[in-house]
Protein backbone atom coordinates (compact mmCIF):
# COMPACT_ATOMS: atom_id res chain seq x y z
CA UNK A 1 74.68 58.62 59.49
CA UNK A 2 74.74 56.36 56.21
CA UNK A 3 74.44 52.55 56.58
CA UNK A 4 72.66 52.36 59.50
CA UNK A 5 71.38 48.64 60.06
CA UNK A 6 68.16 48.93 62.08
CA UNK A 7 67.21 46.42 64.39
CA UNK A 8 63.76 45.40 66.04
CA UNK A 9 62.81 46.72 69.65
CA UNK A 10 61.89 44.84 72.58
CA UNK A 11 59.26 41.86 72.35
CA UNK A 12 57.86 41.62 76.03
CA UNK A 13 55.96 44.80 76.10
CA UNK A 14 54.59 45.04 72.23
CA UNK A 15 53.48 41.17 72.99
CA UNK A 16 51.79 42.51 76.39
CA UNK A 17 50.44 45.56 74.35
CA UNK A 18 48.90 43.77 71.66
CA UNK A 19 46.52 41.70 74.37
CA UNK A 20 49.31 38.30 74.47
CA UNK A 21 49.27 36.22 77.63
CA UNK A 22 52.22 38.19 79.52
CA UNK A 23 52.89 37.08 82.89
CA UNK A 24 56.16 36.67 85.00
CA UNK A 25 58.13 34.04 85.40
CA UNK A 26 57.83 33.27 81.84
CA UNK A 27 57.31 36.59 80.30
CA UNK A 28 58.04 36.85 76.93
CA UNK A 29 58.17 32.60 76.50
CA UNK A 30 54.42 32.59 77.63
CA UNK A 31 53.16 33.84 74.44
CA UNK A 32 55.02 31.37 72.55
CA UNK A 33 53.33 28.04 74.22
CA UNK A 34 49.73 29.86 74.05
CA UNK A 35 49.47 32.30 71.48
CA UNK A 36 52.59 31.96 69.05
CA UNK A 37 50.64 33.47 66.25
CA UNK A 38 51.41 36.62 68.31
CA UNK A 39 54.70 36.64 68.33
CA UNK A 40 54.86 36.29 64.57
CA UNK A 41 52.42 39.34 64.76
CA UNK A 42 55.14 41.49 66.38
CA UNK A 43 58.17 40.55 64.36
CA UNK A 44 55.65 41.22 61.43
CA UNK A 45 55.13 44.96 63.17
CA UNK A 46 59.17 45.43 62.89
CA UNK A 47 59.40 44.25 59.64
CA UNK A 48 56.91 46.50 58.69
CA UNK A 49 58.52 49.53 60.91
CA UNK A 50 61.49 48.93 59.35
CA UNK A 51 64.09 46.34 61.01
CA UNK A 52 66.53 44.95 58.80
CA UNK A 53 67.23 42.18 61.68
CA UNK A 54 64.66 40.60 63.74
CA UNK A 55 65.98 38.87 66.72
CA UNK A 56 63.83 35.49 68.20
CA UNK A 57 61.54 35.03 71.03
CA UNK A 58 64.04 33.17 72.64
CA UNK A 59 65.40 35.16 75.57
CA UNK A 60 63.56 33.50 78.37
CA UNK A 61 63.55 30.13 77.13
CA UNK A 62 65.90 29.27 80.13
CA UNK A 63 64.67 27.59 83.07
CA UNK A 64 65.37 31.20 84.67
CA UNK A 65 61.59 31.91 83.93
CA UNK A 66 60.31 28.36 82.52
CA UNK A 67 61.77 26.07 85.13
CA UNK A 68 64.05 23.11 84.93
CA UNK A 69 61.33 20.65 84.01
CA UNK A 70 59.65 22.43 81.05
CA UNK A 71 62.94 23.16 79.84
CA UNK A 72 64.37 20.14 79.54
CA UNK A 73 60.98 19.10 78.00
CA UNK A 74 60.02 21.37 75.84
CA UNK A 75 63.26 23.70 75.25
CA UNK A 76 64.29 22.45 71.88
CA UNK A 77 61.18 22.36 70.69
CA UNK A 78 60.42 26.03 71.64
CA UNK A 79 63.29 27.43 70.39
CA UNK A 80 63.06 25.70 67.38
CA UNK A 81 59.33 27.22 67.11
CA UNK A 82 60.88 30.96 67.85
CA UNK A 83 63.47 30.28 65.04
CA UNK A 84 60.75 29.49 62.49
CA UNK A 85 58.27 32.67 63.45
CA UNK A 86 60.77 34.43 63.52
CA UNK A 87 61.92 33.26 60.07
CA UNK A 88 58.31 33.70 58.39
CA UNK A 89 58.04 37.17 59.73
CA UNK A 90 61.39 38.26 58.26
CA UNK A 91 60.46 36.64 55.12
CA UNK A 92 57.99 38.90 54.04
CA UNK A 93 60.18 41.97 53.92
CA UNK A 94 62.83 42.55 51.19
CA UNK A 95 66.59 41.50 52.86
CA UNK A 96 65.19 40.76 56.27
CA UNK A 97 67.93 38.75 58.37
CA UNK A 98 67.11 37.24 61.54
CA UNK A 99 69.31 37.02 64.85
CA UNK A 100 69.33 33.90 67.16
CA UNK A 101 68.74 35.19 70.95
CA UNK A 102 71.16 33.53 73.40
CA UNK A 103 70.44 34.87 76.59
CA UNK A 104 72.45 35.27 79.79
CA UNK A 105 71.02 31.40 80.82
CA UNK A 106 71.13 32.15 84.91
CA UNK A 107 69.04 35.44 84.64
CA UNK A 108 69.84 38.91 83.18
CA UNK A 109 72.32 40.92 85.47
CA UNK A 110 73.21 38.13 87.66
CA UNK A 111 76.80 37.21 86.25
CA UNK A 112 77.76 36.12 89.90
CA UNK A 113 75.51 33.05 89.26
CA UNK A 114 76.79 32.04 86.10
CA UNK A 115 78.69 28.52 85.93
CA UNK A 116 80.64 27.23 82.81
CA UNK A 117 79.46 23.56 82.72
CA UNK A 118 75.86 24.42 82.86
CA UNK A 119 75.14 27.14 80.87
CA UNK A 120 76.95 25.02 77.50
CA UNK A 121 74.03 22.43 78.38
CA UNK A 122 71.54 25.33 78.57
CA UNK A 123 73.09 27.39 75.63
CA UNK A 124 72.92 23.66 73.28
CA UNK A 125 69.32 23.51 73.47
CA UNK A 126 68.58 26.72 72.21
CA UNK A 127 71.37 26.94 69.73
CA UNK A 128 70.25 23.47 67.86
CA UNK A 129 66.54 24.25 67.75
CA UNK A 130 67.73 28.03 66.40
CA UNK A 131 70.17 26.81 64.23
CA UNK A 132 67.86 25.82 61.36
CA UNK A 133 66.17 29.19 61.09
CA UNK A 134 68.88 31.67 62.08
CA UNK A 135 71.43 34.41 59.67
CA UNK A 136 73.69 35.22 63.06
CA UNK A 137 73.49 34.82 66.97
CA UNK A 138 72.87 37.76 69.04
CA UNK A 139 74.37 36.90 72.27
CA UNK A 140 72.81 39.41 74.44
CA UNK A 141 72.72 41.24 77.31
CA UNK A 142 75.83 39.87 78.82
CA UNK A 143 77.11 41.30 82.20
CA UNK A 144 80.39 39.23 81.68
CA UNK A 145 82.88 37.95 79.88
CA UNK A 146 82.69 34.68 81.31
CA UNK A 147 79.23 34.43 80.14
CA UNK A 148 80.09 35.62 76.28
CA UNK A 149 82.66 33.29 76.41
CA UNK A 150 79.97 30.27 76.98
CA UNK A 151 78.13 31.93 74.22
CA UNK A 152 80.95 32.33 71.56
CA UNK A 153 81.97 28.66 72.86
CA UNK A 154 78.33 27.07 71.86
CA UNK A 155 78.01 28.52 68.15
CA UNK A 156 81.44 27.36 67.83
CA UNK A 157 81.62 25.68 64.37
CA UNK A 158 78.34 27.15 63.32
CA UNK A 159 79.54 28.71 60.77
CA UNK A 160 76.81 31.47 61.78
CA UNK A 161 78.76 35.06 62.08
CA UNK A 162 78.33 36.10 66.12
CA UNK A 163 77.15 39.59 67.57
CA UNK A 164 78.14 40.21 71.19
CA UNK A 165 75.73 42.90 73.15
CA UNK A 166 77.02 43.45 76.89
CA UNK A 167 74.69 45.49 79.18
CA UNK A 168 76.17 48.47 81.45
CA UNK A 169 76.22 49.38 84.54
CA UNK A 170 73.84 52.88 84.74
CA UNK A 171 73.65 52.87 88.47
CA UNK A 172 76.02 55.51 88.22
CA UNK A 173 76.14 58.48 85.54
CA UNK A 174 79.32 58.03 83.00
CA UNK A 175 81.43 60.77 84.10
CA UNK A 176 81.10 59.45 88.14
CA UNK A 177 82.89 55.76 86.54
CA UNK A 178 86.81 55.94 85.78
CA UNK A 179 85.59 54.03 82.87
CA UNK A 180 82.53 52.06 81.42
CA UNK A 181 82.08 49.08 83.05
CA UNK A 182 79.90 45.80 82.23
CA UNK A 183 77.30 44.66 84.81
CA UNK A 184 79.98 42.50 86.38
CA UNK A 185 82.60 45.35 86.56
CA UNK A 186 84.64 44.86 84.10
CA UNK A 187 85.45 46.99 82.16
CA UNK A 188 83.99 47.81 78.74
CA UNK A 189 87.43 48.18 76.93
CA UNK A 190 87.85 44.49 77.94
CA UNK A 191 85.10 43.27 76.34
CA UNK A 192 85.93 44.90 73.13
CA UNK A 193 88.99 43.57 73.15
CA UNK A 194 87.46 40.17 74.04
CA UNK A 195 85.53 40.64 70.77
CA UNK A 196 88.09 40.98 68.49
CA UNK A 197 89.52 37.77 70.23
CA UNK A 198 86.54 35.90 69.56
CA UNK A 199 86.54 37.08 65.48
CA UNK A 200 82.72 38.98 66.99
CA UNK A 201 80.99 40.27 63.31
CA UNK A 202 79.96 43.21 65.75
CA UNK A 203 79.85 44.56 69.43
CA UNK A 204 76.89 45.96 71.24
CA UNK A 205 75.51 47.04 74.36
CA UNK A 206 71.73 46.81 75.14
CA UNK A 207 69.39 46.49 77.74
CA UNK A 208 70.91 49.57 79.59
CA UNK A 209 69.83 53.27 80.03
CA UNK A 210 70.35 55.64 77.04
CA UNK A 211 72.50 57.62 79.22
CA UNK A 212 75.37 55.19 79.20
CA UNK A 213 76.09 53.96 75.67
CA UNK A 214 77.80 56.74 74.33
CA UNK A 215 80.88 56.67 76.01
CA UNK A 216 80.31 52.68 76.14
CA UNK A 217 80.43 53.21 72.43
CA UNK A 218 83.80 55.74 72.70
CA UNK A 219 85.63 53.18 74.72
CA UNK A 220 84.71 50.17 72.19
CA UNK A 221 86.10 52.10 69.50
CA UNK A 222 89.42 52.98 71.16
CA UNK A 223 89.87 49.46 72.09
CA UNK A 224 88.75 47.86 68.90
CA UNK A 225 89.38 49.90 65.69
CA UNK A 226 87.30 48.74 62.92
CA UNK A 227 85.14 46.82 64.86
CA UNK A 228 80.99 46.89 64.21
CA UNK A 229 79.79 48.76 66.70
CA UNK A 230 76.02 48.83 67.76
CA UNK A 231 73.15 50.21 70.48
CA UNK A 232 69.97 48.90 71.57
CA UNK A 233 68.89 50.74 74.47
CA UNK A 234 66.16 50.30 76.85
CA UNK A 235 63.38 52.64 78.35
CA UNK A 236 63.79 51.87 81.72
CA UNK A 237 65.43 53.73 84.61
CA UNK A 238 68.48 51.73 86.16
CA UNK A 239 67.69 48.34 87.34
CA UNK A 240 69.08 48.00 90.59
CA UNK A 241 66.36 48.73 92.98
CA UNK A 242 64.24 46.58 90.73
CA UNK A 243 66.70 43.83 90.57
CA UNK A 244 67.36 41.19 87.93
CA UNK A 245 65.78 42.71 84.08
CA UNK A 246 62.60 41.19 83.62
CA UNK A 247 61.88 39.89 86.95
CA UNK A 248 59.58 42.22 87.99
CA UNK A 249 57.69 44.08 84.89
CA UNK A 250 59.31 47.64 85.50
CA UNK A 251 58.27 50.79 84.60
CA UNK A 252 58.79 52.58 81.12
CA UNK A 253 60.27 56.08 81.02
CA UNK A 254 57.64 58.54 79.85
CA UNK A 255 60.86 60.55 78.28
CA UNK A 256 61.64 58.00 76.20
CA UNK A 257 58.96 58.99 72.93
CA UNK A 258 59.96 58.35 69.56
CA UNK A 259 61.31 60.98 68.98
CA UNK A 260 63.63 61.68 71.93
CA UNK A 261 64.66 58.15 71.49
CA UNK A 262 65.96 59.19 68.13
CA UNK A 263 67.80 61.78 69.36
CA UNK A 264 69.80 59.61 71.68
CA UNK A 265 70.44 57.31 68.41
CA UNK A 266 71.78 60.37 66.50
CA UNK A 267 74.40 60.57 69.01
CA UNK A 268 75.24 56.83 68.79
CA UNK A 269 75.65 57.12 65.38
CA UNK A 270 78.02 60.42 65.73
CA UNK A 271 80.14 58.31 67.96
CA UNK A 272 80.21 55.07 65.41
CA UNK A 273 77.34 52.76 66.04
CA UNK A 274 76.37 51.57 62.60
CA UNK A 275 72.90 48.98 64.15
CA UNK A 276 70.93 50.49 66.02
CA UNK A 277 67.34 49.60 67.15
CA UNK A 278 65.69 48.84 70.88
CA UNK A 279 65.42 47.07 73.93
CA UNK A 280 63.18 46.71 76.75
CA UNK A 281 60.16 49.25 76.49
CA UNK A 282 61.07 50.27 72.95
CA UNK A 283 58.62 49.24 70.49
CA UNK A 284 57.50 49.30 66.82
CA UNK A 285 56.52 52.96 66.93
CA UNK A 286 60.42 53.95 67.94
CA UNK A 287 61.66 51.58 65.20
CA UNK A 288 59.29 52.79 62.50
CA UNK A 289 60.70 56.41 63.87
CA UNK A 290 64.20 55.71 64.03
CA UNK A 291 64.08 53.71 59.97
CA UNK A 292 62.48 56.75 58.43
CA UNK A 293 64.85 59.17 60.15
CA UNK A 294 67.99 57.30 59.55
CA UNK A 295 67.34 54.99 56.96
CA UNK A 296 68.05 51.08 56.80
CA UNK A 297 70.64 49.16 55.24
CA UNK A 298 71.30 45.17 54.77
CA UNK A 299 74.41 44.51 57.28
């Protein structure tokens, strides 16, 4: 339970809560063309709460939800914008660090649409407008390996440590599964592996139901001994009738308090995740819960 490195929770729903513009397809990117003193606002509510690592508002800076056109307009200069808010925010806590989002470029939980040659254009934007204002890159929610791959393959030369964070399949309960298995099927011991491969400073899994990440966590740390092993949950029920996260705004779990969301993260810690914070649906009131009860360490 010592050296827990608390992260931030999700950004889509505390921006929608606090009264910012929060509309699909742009969701969380909407507040950062019309009202990006907002988003400082949040990461400013985590700091406060307790995160030790803020990640940026850059997750659906992807022509996914802003289209081809603005992207390729306006995507370097957006990301660059989420870096430096991003930046400020973490800047007025003590030890603050601050994670570069690289999303899953074709949509979250569609690694059947992925393709190699596009998603390193894509994933160049956002990493050079990032760059400036980033500690580490938080490649996140990845269904693949393919598409952490084309993540690793853009920081490349950084010289920015990477964090990989693969979300699960919870369509079906953990003991129903052989084994845990990535969006795409593959299988979770895979992925750690692939992270070791790819000299990852840490492996997560986010943007999945509580439910799933502890034996995602057990079969990490079987197949990866030593490795930095994290959770970010979210609050949502499993995706698949909704379909792809964050195209439709989907509804939060009312048994995921505070408190109960702690619980799960006691568990995650018994089973080795040292950084542990929230996705989707979790906001500032979980994280200020989960840093008192556990405590929060620089990483």
């Amino acid at each position: 339970m010592n050296d827990i490195t608390i992260l931030d929770g999700g950004m889509g729903r505390e921006l929608e809560r606090i009264g910012a513009p929060f509309r699909q397809p742009e969701w969380s990117a909407l507040a950062l063309m019309e009202a990006p003193d907002l988003v400082r606002h949040v990461h400013e509510d985590y700091v406060r709460a307790g995160a030790k690592v803020i990640t940026t508002n850059s997750y659906a800076l992807v022509p996914f939800h802003i289209g081809e056109e603005r992207f390729r307009a306006r995507g370097a200069e957006l990301a660059s914008l989420a870096g430096r808010l991003a930046r400020e925010a973490a800047d007025t806590g003590a030890g603050v660090k601050v994670a570069g989002s690289l999303p899953p470029v074709f949509g979250s939980y569609q690694p059947e649409l992925f393709l190699a040659d596009l998603a390193q254009d894509y994933l160049s934007v956002l990493v050079a407008g990032l760059a400036p204002h980033v500690d580490l890159w938080l490649a996140e929610t990845q269904s693949s390996l393919e598409e952490a791959r084309a993540a690793v393959a853009a920081v490349r030369g950084s010289g920015k440590p990477v964090w990989l964070s693969f979300t699960l399949r919870d369509d079906v309960a953990p003991q129903d599964m052989p084994e845990p298995q990535l969006r795409s099927g593959e299988s979770v011991a895979d992925a750690a592996r692939f992270a070791l491969e790819a000299r990852a400073e840490a492996l997560l899994f986010n943007c999945s139901m509580p439910e799933v990440m502890g034996a995602a966590l057990e079969a990490a740390r079987a197949a990866a001994p030593g490795l930095s092993l994290g959770v970010y949950a979210n609050a949502f029920g499993s995706q698949d009738e909704d379909g792809a996260a964050n195209e439709v705004i989907s509804d939060i779990r009312a048994d995921l308090d505070p408190n109960s969301y702690c619980g799960w993260a006691d568990g995650w810690a018994a089973k080795g995740a040292s950084i542990i914070g929230g996705c989707c649906g979790i906001g500032t009131d979980h994280i200020h819960h989960l840093a008192g009860h556990m405590g929060s360490s620089g990483h």
